[in-house]
C-alpha atoms as a PDB file:
ATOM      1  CA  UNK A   1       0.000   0.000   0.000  1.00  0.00           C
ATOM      2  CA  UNK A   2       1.447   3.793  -1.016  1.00  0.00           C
ATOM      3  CA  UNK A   3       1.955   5.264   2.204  1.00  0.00           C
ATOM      4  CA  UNK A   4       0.059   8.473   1.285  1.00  0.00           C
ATOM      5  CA  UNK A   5      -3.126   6.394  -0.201  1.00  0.00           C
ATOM      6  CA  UNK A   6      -6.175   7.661   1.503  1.00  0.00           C
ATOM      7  CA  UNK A   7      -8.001   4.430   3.504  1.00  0.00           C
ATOM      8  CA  UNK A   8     -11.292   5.635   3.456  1.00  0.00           C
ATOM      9  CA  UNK A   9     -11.036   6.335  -0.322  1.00  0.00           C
ATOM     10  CA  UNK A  10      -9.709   2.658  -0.699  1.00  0.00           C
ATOM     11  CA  UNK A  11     -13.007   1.881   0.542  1.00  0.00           C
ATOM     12  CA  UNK A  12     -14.754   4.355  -1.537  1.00  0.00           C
ATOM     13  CA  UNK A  13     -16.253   5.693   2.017  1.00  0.00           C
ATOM     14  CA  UNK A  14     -16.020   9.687   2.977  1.00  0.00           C
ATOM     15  CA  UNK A  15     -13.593  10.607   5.640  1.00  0.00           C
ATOM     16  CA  UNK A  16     -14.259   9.972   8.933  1.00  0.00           C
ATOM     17  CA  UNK A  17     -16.916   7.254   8.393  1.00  0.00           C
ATOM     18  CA  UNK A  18     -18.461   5.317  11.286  1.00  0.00           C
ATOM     19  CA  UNK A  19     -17.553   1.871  11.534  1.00  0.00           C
ATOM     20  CA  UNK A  20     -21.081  -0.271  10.799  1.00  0.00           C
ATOM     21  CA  UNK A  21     -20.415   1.639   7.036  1.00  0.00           C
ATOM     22  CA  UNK A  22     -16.820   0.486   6.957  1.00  0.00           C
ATOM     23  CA  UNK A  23     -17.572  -2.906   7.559  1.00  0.00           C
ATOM     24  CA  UNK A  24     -20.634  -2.918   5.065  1.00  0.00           C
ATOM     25  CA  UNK A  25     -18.563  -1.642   2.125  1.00  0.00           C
ATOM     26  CA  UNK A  26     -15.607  -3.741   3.145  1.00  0.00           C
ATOM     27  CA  UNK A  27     -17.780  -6.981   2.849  1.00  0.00           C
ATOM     28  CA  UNK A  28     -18.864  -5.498  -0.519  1.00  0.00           C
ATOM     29  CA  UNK A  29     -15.792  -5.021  -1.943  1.00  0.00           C
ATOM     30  CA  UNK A  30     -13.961  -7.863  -0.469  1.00  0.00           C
ATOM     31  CA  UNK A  31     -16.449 -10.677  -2.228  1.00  0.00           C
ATOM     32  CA  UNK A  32     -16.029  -8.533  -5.581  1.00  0.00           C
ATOM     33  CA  UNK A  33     -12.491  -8.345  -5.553  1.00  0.00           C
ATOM     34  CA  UNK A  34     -11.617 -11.844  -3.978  1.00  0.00           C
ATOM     35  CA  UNK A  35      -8.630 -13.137  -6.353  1.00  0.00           C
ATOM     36  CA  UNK A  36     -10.792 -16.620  -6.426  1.00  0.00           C
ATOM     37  CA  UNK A  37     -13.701 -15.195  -8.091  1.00  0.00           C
ATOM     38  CA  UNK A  38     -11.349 -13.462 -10.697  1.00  0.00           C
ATOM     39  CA  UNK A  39     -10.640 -10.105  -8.839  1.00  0.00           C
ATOM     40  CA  UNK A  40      -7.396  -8.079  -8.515  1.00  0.00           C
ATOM     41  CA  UNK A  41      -5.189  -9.597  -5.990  1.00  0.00           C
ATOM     42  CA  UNK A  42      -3.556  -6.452  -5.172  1.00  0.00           C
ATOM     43  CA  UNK A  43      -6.624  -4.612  -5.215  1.00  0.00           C
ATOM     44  CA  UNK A  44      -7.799  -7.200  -2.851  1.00  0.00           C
ATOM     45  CA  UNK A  45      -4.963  -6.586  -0.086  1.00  0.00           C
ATOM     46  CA  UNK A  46      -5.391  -2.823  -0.291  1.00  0.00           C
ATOM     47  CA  UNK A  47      -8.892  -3.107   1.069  1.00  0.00           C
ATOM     48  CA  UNK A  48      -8.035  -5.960   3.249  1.00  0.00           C
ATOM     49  CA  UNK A  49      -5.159  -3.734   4.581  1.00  0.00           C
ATOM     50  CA  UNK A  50      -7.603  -0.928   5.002  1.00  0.00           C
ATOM     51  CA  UNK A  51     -10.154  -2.502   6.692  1.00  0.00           C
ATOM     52  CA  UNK A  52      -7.143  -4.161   9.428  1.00  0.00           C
ATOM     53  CA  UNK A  53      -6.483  -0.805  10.131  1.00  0.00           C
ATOM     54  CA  UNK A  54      -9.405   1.473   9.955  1.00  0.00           C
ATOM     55  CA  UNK A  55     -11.013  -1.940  12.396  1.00  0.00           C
ATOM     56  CA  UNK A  56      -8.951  -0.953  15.472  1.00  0.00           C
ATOM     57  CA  UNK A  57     -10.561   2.222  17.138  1.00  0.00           C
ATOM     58  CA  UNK A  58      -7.966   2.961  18.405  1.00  0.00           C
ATOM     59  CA  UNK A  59      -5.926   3.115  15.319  1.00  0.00           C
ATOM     60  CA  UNK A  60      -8.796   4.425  13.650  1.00  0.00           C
ATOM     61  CA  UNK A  61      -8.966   7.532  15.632  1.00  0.00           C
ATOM     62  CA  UNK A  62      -5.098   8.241  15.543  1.00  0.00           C
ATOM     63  CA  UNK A  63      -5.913   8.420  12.096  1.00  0.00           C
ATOM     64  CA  UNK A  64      -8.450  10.339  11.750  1.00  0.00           C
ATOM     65  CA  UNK A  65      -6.825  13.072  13.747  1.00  0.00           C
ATOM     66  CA  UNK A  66      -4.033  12.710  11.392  1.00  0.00           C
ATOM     67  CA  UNK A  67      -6.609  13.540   8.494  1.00  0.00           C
ATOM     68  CA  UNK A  68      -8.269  16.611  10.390  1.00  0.00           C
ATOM     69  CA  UNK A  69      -4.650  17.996  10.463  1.00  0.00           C
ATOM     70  CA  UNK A  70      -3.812  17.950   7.154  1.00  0.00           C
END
């Protein structure tokens, strides 16, 4: 993952999104980009990568602050 890649746009979720939407549009895109069903492996690990993170609140909200800042 590019270090400066935007999660929530990964995701194709707006900034700051509450978690019960992350987790909806992460099961979305993880069934239509699973390698096995012919999707993008790489594609695939972004939003799994995403999801890992954006999963933790704690993490989560260090990262969101970093967003507000910027």
């Amino acid at each position: 993952m590019k270090e400066k890649e935007n999660l929530y746009e990964i995701l194709s979720l707006p900034n700051f999104s509450e978690f019960s939407e992350i987790k909806s549009r992460y099961k979305q895109l993880i069934k239509q980009s699973h390698p096995d069903k012919g999707g993008d492996r790489e594609v695939f690990q972004r939003i799994k990568k995403s999801y890992d993170y954006l999963k933790e609140p704690d993490l989560k909200l260090e990262y969101d602050r970093n967003l507000k800042c910027k």
